[in-house]
N, C-alpha and C. Protein backbone atom coordinates (compact mmCIF):
# COMPACT_ATOMS: atom_id res chain seq x y z
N UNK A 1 232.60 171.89 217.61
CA UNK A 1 231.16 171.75 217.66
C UNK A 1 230.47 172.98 217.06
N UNK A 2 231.39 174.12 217.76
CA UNK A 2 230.28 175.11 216.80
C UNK A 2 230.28 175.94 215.57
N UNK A 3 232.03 175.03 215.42
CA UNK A 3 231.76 175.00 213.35
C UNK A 3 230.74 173.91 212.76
N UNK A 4 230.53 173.01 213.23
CA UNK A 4 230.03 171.91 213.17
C UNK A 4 228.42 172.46 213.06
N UNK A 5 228.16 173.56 213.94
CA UNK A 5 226.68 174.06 213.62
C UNK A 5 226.37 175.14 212.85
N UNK A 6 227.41 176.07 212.64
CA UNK A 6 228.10 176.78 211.48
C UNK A 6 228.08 176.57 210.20
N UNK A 7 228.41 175.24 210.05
CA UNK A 7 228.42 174.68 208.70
C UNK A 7 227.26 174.32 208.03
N UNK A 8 226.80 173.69 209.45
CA UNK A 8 224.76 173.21 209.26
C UNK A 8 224.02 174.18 208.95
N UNK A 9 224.43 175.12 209.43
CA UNK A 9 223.11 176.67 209.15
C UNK A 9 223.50 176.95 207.83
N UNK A 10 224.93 176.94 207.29
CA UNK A 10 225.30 177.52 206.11
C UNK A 10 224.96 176.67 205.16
N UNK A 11 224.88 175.32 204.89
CA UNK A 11 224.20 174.32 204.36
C UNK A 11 222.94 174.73 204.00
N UNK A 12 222.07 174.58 205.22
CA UNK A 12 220.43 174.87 205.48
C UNK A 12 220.31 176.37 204.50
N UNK A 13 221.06 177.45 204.97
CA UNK A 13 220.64 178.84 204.39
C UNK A 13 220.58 178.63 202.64
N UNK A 14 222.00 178.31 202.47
CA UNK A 14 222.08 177.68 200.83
C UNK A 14 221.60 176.98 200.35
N UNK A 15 221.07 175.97 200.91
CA UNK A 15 219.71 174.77 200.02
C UNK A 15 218.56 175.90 200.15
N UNK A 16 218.09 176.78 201.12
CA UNK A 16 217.07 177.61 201.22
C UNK A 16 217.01 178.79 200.18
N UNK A 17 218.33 179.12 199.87
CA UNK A 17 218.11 179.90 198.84
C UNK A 17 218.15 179.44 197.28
N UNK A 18 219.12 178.29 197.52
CA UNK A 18 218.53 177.55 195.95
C UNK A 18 217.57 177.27 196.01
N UNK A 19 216.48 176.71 196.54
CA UNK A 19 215.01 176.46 196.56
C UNK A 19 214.25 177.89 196.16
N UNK A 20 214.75 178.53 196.95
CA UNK A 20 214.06 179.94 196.54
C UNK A 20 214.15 180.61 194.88
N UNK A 21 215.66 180.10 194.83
CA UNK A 21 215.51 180.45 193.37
C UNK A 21 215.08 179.66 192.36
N UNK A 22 215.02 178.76 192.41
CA UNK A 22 213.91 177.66 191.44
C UNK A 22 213.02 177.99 191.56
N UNK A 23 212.34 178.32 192.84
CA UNK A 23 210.59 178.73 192.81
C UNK A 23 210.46 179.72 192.24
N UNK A 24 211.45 180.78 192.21
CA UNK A 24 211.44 181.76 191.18
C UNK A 24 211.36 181.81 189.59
N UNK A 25 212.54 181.01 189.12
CA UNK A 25 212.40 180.41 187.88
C UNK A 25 211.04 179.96 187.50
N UNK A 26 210.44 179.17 188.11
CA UNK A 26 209.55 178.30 187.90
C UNK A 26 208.37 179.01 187.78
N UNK A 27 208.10 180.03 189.12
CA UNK A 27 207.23 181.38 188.86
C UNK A 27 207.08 181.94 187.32
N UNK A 28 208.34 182.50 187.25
CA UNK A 28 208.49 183.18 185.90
C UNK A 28 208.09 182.77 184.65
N UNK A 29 208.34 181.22 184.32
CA UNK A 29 208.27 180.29 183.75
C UNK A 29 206.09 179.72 183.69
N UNK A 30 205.17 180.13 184.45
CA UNK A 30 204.34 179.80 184.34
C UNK A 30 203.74 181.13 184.11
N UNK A 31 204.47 182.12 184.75
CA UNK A 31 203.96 184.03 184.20
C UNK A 31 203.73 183.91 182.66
N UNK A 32 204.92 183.62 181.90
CA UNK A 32 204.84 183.88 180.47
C UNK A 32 204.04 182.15 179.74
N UNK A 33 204.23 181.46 180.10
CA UNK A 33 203.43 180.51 179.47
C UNK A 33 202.30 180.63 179.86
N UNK A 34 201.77 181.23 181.06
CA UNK A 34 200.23 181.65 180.52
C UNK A 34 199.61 182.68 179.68
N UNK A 35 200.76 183.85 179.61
CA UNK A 35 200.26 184.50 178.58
C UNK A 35 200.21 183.63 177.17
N UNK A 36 201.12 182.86 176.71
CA UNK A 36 201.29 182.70 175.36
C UNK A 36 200.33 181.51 175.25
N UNK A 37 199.29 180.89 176.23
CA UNK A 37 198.26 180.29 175.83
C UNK A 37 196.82 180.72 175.74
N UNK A 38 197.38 181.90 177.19
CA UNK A 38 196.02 182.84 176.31
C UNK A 38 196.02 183.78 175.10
N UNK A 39 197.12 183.78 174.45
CA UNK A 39 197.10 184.90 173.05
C UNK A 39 196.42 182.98 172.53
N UNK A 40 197.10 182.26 172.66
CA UNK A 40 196.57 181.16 171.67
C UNK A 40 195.32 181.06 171.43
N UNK A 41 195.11 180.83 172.72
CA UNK A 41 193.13 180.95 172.84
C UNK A 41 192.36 182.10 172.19
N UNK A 42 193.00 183.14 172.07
CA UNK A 42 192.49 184.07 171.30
C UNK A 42 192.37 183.89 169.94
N UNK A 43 193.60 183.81 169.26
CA UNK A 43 193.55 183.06 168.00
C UNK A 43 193.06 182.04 167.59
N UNK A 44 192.56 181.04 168.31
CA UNK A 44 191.67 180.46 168.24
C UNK A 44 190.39 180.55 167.93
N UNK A 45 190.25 181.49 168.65
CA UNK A 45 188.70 182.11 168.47
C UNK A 45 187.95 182.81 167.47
N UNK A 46 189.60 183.66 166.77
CA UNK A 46 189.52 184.47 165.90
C UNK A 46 189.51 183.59 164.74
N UNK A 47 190.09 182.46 164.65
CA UNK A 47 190.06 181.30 163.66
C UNK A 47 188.83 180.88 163.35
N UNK A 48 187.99 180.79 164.92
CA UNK A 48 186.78 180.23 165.01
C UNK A 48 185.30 181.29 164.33
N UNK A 49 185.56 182.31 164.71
CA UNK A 49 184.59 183.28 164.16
C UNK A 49 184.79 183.59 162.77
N UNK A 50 186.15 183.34 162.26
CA UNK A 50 186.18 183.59 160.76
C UNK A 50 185.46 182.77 160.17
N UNK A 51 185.51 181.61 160.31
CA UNK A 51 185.19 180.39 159.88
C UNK A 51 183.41 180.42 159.82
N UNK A 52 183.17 180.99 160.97
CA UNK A 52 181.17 181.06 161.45
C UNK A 52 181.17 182.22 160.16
N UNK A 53 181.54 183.28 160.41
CA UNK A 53 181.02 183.93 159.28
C UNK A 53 181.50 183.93 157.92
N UNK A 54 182.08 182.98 157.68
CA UNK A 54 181.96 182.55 156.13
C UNK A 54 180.89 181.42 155.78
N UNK A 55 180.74 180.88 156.76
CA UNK A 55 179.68 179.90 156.59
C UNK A 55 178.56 180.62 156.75
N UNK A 56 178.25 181.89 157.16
CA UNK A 56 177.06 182.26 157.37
C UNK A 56 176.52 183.11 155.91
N UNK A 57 178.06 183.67 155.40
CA UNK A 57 177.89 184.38 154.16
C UNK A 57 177.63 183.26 152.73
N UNK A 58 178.02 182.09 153.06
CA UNK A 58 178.00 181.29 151.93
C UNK A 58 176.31 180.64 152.24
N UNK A 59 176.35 180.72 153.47
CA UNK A 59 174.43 180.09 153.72
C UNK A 59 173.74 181.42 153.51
N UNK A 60 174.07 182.61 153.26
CA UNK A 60 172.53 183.75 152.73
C UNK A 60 173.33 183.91 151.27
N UNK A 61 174.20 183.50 150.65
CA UNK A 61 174.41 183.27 148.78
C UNK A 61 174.07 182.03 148.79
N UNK A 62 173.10 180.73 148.96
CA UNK A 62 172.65 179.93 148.82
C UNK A 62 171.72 179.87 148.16
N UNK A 63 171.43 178.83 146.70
CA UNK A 63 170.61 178.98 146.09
C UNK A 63 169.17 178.35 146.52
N UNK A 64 169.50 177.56 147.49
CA UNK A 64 167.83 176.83 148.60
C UNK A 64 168.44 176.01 149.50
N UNK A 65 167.37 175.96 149.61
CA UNK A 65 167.66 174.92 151.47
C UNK A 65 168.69 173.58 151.74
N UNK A 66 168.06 172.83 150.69
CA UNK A 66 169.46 172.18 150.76
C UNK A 66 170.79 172.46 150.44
N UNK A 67 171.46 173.66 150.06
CA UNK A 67 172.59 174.36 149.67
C UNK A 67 172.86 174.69 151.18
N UNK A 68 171.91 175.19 151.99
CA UNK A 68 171.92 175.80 153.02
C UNK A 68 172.25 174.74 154.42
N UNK A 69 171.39 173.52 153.85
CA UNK A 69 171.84 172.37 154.71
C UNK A 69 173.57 172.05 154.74
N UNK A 70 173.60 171.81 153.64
CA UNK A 70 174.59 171.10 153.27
C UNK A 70 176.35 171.93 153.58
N UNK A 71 175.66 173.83 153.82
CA UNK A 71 176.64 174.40 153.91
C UNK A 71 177.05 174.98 155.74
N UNK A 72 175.39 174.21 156.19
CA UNK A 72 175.73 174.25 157.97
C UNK A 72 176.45 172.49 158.37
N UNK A 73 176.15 171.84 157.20
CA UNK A 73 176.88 170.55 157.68
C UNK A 73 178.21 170.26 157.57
N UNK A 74 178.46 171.18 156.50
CA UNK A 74 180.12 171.15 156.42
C UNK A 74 180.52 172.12 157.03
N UNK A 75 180.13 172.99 157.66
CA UNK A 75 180.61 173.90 158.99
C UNK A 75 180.71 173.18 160.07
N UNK A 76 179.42 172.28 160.38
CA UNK A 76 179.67 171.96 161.80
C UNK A 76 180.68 170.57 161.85
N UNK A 77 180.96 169.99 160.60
CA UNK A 77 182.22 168.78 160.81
C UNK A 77 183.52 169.73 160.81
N UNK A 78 183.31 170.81 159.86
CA UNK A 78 184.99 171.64 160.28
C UNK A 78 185.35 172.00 161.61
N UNK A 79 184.12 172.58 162.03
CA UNK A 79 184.27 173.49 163.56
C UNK A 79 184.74 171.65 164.58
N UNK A 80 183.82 170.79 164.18
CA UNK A 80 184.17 170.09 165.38
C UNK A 80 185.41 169.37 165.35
N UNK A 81 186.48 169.54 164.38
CA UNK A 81 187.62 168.60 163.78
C UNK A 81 188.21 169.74 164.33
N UNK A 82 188.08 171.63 163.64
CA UNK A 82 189.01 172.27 163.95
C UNK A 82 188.93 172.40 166.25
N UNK A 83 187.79 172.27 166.97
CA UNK A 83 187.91 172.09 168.10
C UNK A 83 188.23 171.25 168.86
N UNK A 84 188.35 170.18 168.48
CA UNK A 84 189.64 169.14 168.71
C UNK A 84 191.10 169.39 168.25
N UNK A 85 191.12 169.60 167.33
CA UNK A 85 192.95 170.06 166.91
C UNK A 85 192.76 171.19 168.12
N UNK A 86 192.54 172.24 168.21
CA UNK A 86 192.34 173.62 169.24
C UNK A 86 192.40 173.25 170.59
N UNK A 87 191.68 172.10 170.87
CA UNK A 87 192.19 171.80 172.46
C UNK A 87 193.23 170.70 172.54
N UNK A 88 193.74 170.28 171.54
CA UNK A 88 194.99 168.97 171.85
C UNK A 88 196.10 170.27 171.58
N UNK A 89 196.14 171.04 170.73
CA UNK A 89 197.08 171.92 171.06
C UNK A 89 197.35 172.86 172.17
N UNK A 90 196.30 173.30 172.55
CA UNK A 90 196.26 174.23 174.08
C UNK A 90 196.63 172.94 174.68
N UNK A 91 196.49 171.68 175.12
CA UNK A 91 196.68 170.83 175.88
C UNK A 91 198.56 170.34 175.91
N UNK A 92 198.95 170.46 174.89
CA UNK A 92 200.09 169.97 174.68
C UNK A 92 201.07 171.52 175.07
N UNK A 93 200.34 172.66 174.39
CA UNK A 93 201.12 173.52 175.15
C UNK A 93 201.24 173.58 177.17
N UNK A 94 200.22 173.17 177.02
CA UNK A 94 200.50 172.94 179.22
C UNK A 94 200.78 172.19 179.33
N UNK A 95 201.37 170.97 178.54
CA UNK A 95 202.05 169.97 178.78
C UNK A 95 203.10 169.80 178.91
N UNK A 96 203.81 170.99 177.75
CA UNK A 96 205.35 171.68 177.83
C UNK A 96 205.58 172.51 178.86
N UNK A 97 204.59 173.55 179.17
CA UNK A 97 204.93 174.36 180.12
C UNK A 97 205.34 174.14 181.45
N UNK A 98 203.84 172.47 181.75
CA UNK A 98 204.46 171.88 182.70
C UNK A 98 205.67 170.94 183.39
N UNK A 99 206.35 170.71 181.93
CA UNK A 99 207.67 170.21 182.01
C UNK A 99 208.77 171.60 182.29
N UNK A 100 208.25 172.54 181.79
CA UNK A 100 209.54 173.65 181.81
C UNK A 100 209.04 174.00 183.39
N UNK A 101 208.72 173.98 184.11
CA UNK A 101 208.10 174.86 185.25
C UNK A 101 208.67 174.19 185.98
N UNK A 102 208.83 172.51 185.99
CA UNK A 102 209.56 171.79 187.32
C UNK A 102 210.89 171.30 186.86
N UNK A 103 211.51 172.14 185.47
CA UNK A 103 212.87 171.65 184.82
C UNK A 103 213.33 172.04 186.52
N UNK A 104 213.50 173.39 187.15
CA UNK A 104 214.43 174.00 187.67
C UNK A 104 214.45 172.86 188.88
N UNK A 105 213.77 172.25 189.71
CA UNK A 105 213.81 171.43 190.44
C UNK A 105 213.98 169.94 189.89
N UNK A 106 214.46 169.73 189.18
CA UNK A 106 214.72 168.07 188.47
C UNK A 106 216.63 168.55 187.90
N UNK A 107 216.93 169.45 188.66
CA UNK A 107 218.33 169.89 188.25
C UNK A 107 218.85 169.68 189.55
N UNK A 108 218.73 169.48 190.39
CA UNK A 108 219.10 169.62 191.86
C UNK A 108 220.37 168.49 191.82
């Protein structure tokens, strides 16, 4: 009987510490994939401001207003095509991350 409860605790302790170490993994695993979506987001941004001020430099070398129209209208279809690609990619990256984060528990 009281290997019998021996065995149970040693069971219990060892599923307790494999659990522990997956939550660890899994920790670790959402540490660095949030950094590498916030450098993304950064680059993003930096994508995004390049983009504003070339459109802003090509709208004051404009020869009149409609040059000027025509060069905030093809800014604002780029910006809104390139901010959709920008969030389906940030999106798909937490989509991976969130597959890698619960790999360690889908191994059990």
């Amino acid at each position: 009987m009281a290997d019998t409860i021996n065995d149970a605790a040693k069971a219990g302790s060892d599923a307790a510490r494999a659990g522990a170490e997956r939550m660890g993994e899994a920790g670790r695993a959402i540490a660095d994939n949030g950094s590498t979506i916030g450098i993304k987001m950064i680059e993003q941004a930096e994508t995004n401001t390049r983009e504003a001020f070339a459109a802003m430099r090509a709208a004051a070398e404009a020869k009149d207003i409609a040059d000027v129209m025509r060069i905030q209208g093809e800014f604002l279809r780029e910006q809104s095509s390139r901010s959709m690609a920008q969030a389906r990619e940030v999106s798909e990256l937490i989509m991976q991350f969130g597959r890698t984060a619960v790999a360690p528990f889908r191994q059990s």
